[in-house]
PDB file of N, CA and C in Angstrom:
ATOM      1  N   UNK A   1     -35.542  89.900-120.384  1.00  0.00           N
ATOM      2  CA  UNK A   1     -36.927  89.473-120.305  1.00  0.00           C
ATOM      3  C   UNK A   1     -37.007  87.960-120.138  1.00  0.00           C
ATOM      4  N   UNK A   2     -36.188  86.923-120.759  1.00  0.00           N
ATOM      5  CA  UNK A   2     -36.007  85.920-121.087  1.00  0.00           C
ATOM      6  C   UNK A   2     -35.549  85.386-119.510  1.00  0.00           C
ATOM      7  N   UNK A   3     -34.672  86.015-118.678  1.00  0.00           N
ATOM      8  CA  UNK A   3     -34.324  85.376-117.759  1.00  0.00           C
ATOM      9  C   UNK A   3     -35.155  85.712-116.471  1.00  0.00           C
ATOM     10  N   UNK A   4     -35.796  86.662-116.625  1.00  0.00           N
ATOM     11  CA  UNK A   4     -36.641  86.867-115.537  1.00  0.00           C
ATOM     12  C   UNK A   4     -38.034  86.069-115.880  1.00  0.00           C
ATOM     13  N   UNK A   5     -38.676  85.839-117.030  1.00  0.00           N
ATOM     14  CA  UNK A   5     -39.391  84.691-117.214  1.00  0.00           C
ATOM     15  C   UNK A   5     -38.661  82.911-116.322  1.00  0.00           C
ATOM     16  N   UNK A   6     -37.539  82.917-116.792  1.00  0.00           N
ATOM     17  CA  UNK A   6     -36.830  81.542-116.773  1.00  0.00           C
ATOM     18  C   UNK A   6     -36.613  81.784-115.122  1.00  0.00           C
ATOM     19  N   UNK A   7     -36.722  82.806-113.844  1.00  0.00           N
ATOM     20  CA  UNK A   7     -37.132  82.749-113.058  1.00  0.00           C
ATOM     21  C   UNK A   7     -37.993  82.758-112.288  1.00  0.00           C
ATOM     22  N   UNK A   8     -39.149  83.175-112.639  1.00  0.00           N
ATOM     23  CA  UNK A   8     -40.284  83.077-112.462  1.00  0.00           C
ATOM     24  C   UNK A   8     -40.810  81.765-112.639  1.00  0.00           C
ATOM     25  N   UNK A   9     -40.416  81.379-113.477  1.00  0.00           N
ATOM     26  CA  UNK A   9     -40.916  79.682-113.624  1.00  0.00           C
ATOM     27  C   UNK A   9     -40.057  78.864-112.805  1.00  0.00           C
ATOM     28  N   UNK A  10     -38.993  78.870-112.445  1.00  0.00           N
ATOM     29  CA  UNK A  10     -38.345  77.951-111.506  1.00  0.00           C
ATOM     30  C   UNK A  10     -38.619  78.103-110.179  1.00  0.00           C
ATOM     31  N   UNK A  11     -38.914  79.612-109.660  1.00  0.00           N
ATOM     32  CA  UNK A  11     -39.387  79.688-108.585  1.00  0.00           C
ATOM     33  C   UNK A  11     -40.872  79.173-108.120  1.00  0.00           C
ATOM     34  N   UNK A  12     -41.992  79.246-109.277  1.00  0.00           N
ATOM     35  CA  UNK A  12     -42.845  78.778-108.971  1.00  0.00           C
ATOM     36  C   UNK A  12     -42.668  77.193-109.146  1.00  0.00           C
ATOM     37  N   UNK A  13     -41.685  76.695-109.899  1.00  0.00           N
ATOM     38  CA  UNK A  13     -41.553  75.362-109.190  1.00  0.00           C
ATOM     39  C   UNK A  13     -41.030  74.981-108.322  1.00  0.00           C
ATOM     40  N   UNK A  14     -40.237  75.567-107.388  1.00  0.00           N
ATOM     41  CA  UNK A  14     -39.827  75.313-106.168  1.00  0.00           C
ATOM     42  C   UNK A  14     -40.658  75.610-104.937  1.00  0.00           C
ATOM     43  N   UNK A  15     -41.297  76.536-105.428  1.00  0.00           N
ATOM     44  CA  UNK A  15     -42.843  77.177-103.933  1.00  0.00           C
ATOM     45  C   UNK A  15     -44.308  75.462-104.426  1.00  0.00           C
ATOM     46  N   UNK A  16     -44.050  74.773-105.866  1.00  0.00           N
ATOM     47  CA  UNK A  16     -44.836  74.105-105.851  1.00  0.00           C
ATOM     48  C   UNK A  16     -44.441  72.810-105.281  1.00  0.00           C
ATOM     49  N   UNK A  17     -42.826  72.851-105.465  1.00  0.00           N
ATOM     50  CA  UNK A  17     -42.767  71.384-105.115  1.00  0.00           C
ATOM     51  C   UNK A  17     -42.749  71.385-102.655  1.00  0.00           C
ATOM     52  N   UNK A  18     -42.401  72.807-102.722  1.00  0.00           N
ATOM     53  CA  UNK A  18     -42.386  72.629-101.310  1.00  0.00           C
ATOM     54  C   UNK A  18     -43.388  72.208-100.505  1.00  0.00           C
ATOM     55  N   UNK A  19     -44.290  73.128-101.285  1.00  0.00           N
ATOM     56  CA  UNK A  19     -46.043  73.005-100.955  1.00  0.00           C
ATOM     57  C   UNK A  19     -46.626  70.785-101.116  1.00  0.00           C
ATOM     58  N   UNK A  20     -45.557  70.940-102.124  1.00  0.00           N
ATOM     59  CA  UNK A  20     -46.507  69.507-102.407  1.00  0.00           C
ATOM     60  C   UNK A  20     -45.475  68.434-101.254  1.00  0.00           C
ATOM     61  N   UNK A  21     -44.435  68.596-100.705  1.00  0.00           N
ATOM     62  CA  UNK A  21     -43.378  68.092 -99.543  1.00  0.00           C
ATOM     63  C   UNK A  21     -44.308  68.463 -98.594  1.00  0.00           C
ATOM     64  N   UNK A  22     -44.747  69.487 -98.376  1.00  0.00           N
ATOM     65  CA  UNK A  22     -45.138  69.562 -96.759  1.00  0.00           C
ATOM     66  C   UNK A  22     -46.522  68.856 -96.703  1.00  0.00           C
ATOM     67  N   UNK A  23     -47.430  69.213 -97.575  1.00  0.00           N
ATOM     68  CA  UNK A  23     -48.410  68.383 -97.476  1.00  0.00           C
ATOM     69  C   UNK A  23     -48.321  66.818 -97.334  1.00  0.00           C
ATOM     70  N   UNK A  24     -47.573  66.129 -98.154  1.00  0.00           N
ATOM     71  CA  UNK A  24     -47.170  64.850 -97.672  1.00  0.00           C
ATOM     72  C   UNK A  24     -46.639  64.175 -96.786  1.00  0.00           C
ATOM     73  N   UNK A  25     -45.570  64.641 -96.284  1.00  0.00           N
ATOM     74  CA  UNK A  25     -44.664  64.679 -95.370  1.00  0.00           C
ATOM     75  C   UNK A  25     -44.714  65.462 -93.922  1.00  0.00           C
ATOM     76  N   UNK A  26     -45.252  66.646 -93.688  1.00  0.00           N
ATOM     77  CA  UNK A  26     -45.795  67.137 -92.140  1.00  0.00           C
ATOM     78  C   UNK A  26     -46.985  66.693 -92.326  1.00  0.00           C
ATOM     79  N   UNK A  27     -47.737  66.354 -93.008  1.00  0.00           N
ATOM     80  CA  UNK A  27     -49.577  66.594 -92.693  1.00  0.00           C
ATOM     81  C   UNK A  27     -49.428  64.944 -92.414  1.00  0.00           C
ATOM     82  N   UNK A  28     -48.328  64.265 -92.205  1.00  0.00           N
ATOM     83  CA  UNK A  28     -48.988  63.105 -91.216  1.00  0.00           C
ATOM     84  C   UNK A  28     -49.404  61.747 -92.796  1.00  0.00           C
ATOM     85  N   UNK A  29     -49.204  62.639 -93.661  1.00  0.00           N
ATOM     86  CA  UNK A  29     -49.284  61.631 -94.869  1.00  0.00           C
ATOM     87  C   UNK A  29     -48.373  59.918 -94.883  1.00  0.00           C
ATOM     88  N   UNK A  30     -47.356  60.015 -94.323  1.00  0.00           N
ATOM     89  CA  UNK A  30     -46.237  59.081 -94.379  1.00  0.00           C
ATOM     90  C   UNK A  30     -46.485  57.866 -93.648  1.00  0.00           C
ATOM     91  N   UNK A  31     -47.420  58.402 -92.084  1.00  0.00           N
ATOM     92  CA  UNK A  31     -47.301  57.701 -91.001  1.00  0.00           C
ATOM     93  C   UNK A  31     -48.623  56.310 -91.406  1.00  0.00           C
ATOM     94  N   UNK A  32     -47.963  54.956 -90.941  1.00  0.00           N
ATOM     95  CA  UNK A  32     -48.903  54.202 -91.670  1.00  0.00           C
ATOM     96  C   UNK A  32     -50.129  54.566 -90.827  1.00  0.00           C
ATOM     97  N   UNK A  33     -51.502  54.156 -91.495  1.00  0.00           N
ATOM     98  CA  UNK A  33     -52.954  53.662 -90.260  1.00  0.00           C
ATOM     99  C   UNK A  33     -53.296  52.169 -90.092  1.00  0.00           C
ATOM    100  N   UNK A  34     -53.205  52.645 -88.941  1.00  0.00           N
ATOM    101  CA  UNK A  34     -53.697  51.482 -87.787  1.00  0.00           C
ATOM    102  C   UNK A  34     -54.945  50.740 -88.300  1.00  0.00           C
ATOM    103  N   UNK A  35     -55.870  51.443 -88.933  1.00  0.00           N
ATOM    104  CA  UNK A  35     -57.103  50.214 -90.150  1.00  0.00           C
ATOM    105  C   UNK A  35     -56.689  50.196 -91.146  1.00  0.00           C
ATOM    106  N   UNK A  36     -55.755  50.026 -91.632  1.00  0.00           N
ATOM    107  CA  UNK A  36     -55.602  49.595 -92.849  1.00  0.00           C
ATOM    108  C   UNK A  36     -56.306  50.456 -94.087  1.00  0.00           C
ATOM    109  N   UNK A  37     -56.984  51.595 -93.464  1.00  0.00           N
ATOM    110  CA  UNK A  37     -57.048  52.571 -94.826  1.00  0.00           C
ATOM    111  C   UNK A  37     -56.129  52.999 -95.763  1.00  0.00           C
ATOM    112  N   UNK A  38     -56.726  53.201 -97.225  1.00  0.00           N
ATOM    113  CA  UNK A  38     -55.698  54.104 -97.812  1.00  0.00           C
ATOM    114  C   UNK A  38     -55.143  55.536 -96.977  1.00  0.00           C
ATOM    115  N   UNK A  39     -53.995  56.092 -97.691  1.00  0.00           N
ATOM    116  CA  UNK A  39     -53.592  56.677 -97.074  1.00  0.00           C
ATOM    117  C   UNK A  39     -54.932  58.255 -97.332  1.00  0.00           C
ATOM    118  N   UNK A  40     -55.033  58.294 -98.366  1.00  0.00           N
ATOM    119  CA  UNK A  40     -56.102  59.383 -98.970  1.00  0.00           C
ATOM    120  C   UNK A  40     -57.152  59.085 -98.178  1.00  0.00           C
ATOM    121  N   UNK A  41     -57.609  58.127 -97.786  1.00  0.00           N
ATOM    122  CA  UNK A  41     -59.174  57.750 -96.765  1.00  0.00           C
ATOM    123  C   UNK A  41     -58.801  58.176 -95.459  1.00  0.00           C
ATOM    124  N   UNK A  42     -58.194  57.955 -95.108  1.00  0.00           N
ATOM    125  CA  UNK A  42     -57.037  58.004 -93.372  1.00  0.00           C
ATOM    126  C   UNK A  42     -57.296  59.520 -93.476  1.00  0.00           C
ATOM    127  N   UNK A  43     -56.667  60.303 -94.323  1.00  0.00           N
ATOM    128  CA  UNK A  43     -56.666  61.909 -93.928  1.00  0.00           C
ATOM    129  C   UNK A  43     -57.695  62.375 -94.159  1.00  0.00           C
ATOM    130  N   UNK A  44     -58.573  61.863 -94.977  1.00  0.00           N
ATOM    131  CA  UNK A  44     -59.823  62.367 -95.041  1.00  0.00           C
ATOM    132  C   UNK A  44     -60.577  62.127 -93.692  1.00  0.00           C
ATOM    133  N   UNK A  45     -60.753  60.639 -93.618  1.00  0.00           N
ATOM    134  CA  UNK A  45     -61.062  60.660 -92.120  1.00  0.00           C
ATOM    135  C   UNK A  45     -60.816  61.683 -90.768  1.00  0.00           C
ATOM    136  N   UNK A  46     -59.140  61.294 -90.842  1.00  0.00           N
ATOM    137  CA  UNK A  46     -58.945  62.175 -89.467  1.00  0.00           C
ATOM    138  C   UNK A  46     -59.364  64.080 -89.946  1.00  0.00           C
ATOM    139  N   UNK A  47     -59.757  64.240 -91.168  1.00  0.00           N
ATOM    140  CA  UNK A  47     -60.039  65.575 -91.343  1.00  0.00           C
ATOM    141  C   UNK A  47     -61.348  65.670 -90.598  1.00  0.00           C
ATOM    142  N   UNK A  48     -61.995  64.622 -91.447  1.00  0.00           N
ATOM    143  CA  UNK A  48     -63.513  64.778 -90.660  1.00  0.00           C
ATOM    144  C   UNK A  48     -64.054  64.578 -89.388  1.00  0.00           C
ATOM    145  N   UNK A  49     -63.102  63.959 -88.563  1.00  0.00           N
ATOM    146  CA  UNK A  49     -63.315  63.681 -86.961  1.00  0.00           C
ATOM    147  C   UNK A  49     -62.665  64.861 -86.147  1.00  0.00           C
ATOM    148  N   UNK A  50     -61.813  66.032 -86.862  1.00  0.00           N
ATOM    149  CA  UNK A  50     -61.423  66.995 -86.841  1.00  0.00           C
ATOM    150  C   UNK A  50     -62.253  68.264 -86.872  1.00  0.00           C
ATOM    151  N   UNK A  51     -62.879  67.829 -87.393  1.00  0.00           N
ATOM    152  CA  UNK A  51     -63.799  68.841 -87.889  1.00  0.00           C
ATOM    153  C   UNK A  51     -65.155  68.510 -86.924  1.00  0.00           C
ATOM    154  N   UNK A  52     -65.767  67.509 -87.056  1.00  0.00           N
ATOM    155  CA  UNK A  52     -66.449  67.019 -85.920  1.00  0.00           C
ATOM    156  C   UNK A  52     -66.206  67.568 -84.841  1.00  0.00           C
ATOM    157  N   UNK A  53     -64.807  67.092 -84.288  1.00  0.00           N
ATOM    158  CA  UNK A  53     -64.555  67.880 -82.770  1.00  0.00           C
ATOM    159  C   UNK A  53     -64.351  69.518 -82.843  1.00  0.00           C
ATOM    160  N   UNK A  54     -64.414  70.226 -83.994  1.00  0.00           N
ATOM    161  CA  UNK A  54     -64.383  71.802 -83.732  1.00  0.00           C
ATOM    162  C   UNK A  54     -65.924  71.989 -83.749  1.00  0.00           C
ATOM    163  N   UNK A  55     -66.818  71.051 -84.425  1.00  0.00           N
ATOM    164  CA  UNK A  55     -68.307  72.070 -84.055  1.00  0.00           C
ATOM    165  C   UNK A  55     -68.733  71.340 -82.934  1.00  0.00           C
ATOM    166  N   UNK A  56     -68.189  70.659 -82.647  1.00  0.00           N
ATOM    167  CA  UNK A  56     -68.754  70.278 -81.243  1.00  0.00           C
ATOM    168  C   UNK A  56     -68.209  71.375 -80.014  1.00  0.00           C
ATOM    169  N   UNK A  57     -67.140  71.511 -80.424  1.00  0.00           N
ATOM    170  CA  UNK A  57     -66.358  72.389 -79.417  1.00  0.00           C
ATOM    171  C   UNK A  57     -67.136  73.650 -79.332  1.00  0.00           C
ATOM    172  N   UNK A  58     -67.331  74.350 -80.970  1.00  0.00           N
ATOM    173  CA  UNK A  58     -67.986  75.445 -80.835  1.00  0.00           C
ATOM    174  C   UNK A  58     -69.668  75.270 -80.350  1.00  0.00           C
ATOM    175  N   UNK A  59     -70.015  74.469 -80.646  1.00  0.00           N
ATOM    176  CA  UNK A  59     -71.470  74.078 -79.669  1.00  0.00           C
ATOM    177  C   UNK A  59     -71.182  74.397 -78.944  1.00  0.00           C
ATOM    178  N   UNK A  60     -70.553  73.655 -77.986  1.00  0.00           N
ATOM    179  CA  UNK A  60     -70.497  73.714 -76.429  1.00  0.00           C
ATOM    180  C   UNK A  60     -70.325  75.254 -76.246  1.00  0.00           C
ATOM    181  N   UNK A  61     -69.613  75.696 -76.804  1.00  0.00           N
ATOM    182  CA  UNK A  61     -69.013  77.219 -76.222  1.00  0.00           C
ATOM    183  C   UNK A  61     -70.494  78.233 -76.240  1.00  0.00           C
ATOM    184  N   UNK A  62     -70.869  77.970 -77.272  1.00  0.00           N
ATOM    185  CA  UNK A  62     -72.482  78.864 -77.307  1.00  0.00           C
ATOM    186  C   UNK A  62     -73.297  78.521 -76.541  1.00  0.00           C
ATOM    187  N   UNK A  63     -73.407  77.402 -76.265  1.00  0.00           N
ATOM    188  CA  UNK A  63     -74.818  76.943 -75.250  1.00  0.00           C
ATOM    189  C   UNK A  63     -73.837  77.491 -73.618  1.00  0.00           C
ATOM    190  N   UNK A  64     -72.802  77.879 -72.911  1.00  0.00           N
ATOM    191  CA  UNK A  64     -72.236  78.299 -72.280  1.00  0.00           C
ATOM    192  C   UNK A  64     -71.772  79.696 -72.266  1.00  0.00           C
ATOM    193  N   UNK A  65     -72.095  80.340 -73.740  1.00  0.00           N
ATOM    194  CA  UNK A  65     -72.341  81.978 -73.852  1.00  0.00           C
ATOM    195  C   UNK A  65     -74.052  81.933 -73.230  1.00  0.00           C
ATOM    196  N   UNK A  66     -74.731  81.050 -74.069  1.00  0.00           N
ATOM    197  CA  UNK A  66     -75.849  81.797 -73.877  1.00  0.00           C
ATOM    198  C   UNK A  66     -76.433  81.215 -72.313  1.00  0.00           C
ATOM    199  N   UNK A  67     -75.657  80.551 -71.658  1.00  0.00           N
ATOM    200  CA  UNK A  67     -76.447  79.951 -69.919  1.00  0.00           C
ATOM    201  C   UNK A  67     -75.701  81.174 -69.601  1.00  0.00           C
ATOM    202  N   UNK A  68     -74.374  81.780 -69.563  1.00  0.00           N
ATOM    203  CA  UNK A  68     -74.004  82.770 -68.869  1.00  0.00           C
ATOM    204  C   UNK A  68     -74.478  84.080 -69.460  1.00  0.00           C
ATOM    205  N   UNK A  69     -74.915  84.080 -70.115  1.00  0.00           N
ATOM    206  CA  UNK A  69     -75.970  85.655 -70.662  1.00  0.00           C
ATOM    207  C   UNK A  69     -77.455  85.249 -70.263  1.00  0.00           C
ATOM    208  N   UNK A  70     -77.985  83.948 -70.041  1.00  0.00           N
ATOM    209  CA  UNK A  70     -79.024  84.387 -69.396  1.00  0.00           C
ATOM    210  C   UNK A  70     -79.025  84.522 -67.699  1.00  0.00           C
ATOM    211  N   UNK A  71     -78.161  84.246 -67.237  1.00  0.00           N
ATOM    212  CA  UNK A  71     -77.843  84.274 -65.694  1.00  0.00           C
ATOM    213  C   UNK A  71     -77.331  85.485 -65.465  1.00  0.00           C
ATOM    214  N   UNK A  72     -76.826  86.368 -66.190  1.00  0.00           N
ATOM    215  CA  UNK A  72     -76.545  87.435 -66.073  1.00  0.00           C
ATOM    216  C   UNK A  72     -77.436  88.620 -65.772  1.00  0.00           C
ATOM    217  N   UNK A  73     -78.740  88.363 -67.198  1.00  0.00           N
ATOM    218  CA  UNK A  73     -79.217  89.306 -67.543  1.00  0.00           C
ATOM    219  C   UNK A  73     -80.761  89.039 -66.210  1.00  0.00           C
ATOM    220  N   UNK A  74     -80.609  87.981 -65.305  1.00  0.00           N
ATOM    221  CA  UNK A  74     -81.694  87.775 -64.462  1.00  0.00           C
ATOM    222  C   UNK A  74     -80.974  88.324 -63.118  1.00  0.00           C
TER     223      UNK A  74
END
């Protein structure tokens, strides 16, 4: 019982520390910014200009469902 506890806990520290490596390290955390933001402001930023460009994207795509559904349906 004792050792399958004492694995369970090491494994969830190894799935935590990976999780907390990739987030830092692939998500672009490392790379300096060009304004001089913190690094926490920087990803927040590029989250939100990210995000910006997906509802814009999805705008566009609806106003181009709905010109080709009304050209259709005339």
């Amino acid at each position: 019982m004792l050792g399958r506890l004492l694995s369970l806990v090491l494994g969830l520290a190894v799935v935590a520390f990976v999780v907390y490596w990739t987030l830092n390290h692939l998500a672009g955390a490392d790379r300096p910014d060009p304004e001089g933001r913190s690094q926490p402001k920087a990803m927040l930023d590029r989250t939100r200009e990210a995000t910006h460009r997906i509802e814009q994207d999805a705008e566009k795509r609806i106003r181009e469902t709905e010109r080709k559904t009304d050209e259709g349906s005339r």
